[in-house]
C-alpha atoms as a PDB file:
ATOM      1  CA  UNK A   1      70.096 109.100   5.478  1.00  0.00           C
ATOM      2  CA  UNK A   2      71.371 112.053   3.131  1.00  0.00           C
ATOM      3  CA  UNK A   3      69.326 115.269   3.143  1.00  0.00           C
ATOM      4  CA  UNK A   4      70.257 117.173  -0.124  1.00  0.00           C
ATOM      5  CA  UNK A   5      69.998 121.402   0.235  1.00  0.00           C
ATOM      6  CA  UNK A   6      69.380 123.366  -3.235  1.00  0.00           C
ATOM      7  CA  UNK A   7      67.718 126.857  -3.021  1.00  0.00           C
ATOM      8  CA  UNK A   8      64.801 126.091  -3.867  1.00  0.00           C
ATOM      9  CA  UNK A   9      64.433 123.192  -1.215  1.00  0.00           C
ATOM     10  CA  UNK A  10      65.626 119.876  -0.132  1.00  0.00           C
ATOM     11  CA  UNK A  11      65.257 116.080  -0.909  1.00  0.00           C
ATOM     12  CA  UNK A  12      65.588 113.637   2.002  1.00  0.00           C
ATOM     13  CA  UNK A  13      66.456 110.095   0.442  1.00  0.00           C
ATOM     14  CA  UNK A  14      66.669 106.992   3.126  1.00  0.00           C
ATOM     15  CA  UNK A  15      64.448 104.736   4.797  1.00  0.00           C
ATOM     16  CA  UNK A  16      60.619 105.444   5.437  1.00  0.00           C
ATOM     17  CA  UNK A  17      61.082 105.336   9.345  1.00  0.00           C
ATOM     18  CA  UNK A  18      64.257 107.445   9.075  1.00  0.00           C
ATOM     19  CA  UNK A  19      62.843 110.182   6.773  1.00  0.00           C
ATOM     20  CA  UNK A  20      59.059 110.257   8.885  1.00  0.00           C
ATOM     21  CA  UNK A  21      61.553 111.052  11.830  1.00  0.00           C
ATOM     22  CA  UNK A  22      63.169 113.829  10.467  1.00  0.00           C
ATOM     23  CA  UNK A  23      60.012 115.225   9.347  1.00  0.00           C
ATOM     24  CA  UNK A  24      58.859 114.826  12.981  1.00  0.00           C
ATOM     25  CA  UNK A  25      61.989 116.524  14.145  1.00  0.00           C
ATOM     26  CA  UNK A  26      61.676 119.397  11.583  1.00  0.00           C
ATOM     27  CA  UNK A  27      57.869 119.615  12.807  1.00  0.00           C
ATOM     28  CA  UNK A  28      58.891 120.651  16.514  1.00  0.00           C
ATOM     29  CA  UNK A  29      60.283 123.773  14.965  1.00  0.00           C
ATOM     30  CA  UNK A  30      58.425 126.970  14.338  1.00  0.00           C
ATOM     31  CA  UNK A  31      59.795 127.450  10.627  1.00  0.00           C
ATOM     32  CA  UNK A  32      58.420 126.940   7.583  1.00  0.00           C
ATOM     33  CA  UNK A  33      59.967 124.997   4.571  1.00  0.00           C
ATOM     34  CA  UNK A  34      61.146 128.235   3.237  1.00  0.00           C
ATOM     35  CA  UNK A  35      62.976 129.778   5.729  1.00  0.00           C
ATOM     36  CA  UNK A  36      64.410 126.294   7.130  1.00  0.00           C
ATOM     37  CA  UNK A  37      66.041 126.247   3.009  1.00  0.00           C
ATOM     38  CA  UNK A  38      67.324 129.857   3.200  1.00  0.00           C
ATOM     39  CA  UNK A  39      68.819 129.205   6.136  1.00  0.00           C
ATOM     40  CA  UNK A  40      70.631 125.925   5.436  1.00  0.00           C
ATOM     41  CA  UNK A  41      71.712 127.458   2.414  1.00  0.00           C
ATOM     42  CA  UNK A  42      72.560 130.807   3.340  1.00  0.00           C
ATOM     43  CA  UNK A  43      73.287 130.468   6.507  1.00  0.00           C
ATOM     44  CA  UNK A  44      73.500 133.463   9.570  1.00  0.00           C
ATOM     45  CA  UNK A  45      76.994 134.554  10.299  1.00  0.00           C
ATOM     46  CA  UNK A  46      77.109 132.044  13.280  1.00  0.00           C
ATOM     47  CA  UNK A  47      78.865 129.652  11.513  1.00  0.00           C
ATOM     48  CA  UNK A  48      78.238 126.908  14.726  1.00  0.00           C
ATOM     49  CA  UNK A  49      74.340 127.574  14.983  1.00  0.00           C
ATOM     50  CA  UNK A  50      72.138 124.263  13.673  1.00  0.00           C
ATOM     51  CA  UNK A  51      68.804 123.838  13.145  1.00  0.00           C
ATOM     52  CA  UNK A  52      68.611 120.223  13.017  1.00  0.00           C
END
């Protein structure tokens, strides 16, 4: 599964199951689309932290 970043958002290309389990994953968060984006692609000085 590949999950492309731009700045305006991201494109998840793989299989169904594998794509409706990283949504899942994402959903357990408390951030929106937005800020999950401007993080990944501007990410805080700690180089090590991950969302994902």
């Amino acid at each position: 599964m590949e999950v492309n970043l731009s700045s305006s958002g991201f494109r998840l290309c793989g299989k169904a199951w594998q794509i409706r389990a990283y949504l899942r994953h994402l959903s357990r968060h408390s951030l929106t689309v937005q800020e999950f984006v401007t993080r990944q692609v501007h990410p805080i000085s700690n180089k090590n932290r991950t969302l994902v």
